[in-house]
Protein backbone atom coordinates (compact mmCIF):
# COMPACT_ATOMS: atom_id res chain seq x y z
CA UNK A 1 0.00 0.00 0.00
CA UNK A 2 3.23 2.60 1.33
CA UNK A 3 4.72 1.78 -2.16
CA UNK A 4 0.93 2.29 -4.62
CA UNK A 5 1.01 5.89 -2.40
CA UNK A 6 4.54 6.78 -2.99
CA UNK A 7 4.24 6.10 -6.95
CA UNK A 8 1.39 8.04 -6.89
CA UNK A 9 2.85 10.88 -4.96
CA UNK A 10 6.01 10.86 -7.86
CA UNK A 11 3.72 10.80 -10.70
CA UNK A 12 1.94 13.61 -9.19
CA UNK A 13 5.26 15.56 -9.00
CA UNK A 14 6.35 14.29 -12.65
CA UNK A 15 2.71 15.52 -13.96
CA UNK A 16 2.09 18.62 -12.30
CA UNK A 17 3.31 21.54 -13.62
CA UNK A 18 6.78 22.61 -11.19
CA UNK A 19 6.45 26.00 -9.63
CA UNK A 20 8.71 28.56 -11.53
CA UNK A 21 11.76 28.45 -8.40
CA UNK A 22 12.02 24.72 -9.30
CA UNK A 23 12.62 25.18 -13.16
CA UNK A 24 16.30 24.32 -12.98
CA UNK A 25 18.62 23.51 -16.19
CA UNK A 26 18.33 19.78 -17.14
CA UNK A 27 21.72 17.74 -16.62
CA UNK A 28 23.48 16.98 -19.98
CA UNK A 29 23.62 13.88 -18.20
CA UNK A 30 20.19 13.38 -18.84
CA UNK A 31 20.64 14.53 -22.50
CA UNK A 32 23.62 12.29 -23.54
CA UNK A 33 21.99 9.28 -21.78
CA UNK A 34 18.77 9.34 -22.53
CA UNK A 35 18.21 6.14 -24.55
CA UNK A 36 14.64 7.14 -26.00
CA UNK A 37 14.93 9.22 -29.34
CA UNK A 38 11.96 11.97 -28.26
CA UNK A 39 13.55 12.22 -24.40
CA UNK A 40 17.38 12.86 -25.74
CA UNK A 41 15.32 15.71 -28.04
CA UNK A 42 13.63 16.80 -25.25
CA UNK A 43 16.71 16.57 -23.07
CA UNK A 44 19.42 18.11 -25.32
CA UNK A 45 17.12 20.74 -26.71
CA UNK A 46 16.53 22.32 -22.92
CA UNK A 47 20.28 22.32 -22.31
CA UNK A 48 21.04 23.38 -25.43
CA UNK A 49 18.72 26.46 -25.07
CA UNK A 50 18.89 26.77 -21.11
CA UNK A 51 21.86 28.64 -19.30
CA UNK A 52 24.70 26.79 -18.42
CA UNK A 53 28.51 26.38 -19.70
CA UNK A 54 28.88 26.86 -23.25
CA UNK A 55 30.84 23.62 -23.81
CA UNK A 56 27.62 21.97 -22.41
CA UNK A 57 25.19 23.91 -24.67
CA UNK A 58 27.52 22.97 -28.04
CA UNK A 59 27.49 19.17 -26.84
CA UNK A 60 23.84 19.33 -26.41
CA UNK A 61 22.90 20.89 -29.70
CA UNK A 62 24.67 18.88 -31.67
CA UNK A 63 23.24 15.67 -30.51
CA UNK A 64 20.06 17.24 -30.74
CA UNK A 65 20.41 18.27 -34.53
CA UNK A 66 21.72 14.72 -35.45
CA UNK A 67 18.12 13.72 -34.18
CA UNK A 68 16.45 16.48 -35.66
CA UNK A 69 18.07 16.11 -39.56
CA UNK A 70 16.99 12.32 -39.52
CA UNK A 71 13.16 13.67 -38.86
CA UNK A 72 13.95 15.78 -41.79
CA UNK A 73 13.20 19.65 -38.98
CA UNK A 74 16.85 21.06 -40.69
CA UNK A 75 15.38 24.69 -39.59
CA UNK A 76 14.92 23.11 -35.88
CA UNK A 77 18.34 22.26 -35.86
CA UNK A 78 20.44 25.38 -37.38
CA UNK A 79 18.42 27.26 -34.78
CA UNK A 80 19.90 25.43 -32.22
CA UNK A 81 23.17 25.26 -34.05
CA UNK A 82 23.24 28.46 -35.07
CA UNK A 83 23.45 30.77 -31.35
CA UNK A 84 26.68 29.01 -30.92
CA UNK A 85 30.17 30.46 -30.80
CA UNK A 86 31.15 29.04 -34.10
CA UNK A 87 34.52 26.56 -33.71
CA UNK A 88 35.18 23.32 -35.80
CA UNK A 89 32.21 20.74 -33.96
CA UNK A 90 29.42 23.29 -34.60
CA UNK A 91 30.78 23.88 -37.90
CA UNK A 92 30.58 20.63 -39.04
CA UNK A 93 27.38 19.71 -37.62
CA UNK A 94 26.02 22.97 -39.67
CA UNK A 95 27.53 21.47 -42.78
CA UNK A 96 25.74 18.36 -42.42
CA UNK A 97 22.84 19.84 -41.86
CA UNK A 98 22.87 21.63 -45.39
CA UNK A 99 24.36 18.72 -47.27
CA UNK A 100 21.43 16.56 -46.13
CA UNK A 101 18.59 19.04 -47.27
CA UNK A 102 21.04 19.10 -50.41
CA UNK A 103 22.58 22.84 -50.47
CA UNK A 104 26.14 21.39 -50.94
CA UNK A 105 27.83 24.98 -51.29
CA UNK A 106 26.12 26.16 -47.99
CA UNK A 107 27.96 22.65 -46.46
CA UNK A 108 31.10 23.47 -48.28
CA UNK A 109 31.15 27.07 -46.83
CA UNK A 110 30.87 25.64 -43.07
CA UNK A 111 32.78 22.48 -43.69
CA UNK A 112 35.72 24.20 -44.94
CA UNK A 113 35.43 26.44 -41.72
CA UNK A 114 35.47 23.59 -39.61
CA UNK A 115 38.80 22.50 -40.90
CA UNK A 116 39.77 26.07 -40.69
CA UNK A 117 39.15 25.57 -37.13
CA UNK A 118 41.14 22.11 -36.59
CA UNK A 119 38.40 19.81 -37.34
CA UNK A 120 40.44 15.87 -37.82
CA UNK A 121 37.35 14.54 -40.23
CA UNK A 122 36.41 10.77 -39.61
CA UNK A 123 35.98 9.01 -42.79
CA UNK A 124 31.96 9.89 -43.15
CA UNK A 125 32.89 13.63 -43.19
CA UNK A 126 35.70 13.58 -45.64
CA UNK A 127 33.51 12.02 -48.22
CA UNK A 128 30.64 14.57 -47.44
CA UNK A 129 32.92 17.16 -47.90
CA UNK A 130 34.61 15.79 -50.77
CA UNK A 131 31.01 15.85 -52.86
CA UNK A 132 29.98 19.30 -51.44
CA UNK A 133 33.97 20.49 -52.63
CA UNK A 134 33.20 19.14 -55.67
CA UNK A 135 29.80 20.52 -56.03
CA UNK A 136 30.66 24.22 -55.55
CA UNK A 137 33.24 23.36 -57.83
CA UNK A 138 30.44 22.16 -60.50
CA UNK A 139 28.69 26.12 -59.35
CA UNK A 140 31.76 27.82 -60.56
CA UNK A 141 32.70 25.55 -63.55
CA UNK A 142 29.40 25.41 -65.43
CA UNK A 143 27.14 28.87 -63.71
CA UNK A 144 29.77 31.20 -63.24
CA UNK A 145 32.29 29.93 -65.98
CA UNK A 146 34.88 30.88 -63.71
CA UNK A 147 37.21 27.00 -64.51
CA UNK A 148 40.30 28.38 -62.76
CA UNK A 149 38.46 28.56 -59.46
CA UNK A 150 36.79 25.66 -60.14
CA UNK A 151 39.97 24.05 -60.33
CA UNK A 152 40.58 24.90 -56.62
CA UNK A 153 37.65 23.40 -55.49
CA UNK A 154 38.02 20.29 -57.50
CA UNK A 155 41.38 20.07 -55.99
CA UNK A 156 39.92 20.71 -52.43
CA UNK A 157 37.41 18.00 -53.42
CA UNK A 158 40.39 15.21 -54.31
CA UNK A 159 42.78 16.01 -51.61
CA UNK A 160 39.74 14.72 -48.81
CA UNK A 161 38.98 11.95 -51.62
CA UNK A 162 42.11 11.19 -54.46
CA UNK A 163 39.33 8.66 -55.85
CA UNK A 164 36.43 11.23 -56.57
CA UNK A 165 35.71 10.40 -59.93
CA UNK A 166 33.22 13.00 -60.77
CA UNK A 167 36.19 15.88 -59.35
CA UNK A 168 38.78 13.73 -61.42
CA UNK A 169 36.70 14.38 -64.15
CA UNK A 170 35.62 18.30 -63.27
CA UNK A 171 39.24 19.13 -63.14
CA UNK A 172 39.92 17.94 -66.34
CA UNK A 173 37.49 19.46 -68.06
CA UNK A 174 38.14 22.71 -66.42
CA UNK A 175 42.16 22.24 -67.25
CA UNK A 176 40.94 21.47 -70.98
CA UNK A 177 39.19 24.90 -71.12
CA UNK A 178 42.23 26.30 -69.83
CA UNK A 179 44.47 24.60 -73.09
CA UNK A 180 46.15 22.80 -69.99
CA UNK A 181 45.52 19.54 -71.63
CA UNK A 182 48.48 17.68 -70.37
CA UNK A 183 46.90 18.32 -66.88
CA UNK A 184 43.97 16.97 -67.90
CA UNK A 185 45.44 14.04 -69.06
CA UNK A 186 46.84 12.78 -66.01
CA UNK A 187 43.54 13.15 -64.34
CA UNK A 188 41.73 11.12 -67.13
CA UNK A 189 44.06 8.61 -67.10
CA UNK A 190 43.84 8.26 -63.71
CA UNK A 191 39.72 8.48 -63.58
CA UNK A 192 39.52 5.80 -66.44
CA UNK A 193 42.05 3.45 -63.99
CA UNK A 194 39.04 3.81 -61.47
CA UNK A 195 36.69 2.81 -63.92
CA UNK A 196 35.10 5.57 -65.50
CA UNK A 197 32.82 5.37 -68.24
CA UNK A 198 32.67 6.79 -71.91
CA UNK A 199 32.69 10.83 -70.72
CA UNK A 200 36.06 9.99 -69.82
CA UNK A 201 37.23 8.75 -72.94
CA UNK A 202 35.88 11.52 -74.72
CA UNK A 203 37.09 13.51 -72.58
CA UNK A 204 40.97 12.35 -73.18
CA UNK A 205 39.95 12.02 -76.96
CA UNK A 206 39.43 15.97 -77.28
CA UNK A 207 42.68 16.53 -75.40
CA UNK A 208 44.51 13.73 -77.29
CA UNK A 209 43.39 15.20 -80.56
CA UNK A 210 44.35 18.64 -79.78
CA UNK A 211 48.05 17.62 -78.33
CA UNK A 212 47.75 15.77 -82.18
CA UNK A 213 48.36 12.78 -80.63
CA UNK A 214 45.81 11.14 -83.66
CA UNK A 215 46.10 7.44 -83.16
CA UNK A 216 45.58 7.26 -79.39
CA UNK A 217 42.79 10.19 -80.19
CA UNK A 218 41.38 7.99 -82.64
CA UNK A 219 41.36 4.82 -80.11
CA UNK A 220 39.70 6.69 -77.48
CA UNK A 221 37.15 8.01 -79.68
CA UNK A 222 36.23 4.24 -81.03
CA UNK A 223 35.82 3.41 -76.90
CA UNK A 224 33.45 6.12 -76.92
CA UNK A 225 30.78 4.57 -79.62
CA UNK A 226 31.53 1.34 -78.37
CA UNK A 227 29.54 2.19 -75.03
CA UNK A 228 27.46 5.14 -76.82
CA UNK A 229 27.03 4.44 -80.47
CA UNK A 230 24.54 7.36 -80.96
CA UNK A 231 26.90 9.93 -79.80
CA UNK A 232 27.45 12.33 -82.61
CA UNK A 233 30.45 14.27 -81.65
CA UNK A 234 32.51 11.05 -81.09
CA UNK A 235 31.31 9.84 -84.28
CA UNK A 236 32.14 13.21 -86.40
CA UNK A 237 35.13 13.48 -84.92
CA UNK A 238 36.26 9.77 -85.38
CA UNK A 239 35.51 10.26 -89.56
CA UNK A 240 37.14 13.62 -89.24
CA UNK A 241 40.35 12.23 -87.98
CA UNK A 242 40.03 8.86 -90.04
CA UNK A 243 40.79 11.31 -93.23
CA UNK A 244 43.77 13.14 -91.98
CA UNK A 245 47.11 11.76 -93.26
């Protein structure tokens, strides 16, 4: 009977609303432990809003936006992100945030501050920020027509991944544009060791031909049709250079 009373006298205090003395900061105790999904939410979200050390409050939101992007609520989580003093954890949990609702150069803006800031990237990270690298790289390349930069970021991209295929092939085309062809061939030579498909051959076909190296040209241009037969510029090309001497 004592213990029926005292369970109901602790789910009275759980229940009723606590008077405004007793609303004290939750424990990031309670936050980091919390083993249910919504209660660690719950938890890290009061912490991470409440007063308190600011170490505490970064720890907190953080776990709380990891919870929050898998739900999909990436405005929930940059506004708990966000308030923070902005150092390489924060900065990287920001970046994910963006890369999963897809703005890749919005990641690439705060992931390259978080290695600005000392950030050691496990292996999940570096590929994120290889893509996003890449991506902003794509912005530059193909909106802006700015290849030079995009050669930076393209670079960026394949020093956090040397097996990026789509920045392997990026950089090359941007080198081509910049008549730095033999450039571009060691990256397509490389990307087609990785397995690339027929864009790559075409790719060192164009730069091949203009260097007037005509039988390798002509080789990689034959590749091309062999995986696309309808492609017309391989094909042109390929009777162009079959009637040179």
């Amino acid at each position: 009977m004592r213990t029926r009373l005292f369970g109901a006298i602790m789910l009275g205090f759980i229940t009723a609303p606590a008077p405004a003395h007793a609303q004290l900061p939750v424990s990031l105790r309670e936050c980091i432990e919390a083993k249910d999904e919504a209660a660690a939410l719950h938890y890290c979200s009061r912490v991470a809003t409440g007063p308190g050390l600011e170490e505490n409050k970064t720890i907190a939101a953080i776990k709380a936006s990891h919870i929050l992007r898998t739900r999909g609520d990436f405005d929930k989580a940059l506004a708990l992100l966000e308030p923070r003093r902005f150092g390489a954890d924060i900065d990287e949990e920001i970046g994910h945030v963006w890369f999963d609702q897809g703005d890749h150069t919005m990641a690439d803006l705060h992931y390259e501050r978080a290695l600005d800031a000392g950030l050691d990237p496990n292996q999940e990270t570096r590929r994120r920020m290889a893509v996003a690298a890449h991506s902003y790289g794509e912005k530059l390349q193909y909106s802006e027509q700015a290849p030079a930069r995009a050669i930076n970021e393209y670079t960026r991209s394949l020093a956090l991944d040397p097996d990026h295929l789509p920045a392997l092939l990026g950089r090359a085309e941007a080198l081509q544009k910049l008549n730095r062809h033999d450039g571009a061939l060691t990256d397509l030579d490389r990307a087609i060791a990785l397995g690339a498909d027929w864009s790559a051959y075409l790719l060192r076909a164009r730069s091949r031909q203009t260097l007037g190296d005509k039988a390798e040209a002509i080789a990689d241009f034959r590749r091309v049709l062999e995986e696309n037969p309808k492609h017309i510029g391989a094909r042109k090309a390929l009777a162009d250079l079959s009637t040179l001497p």
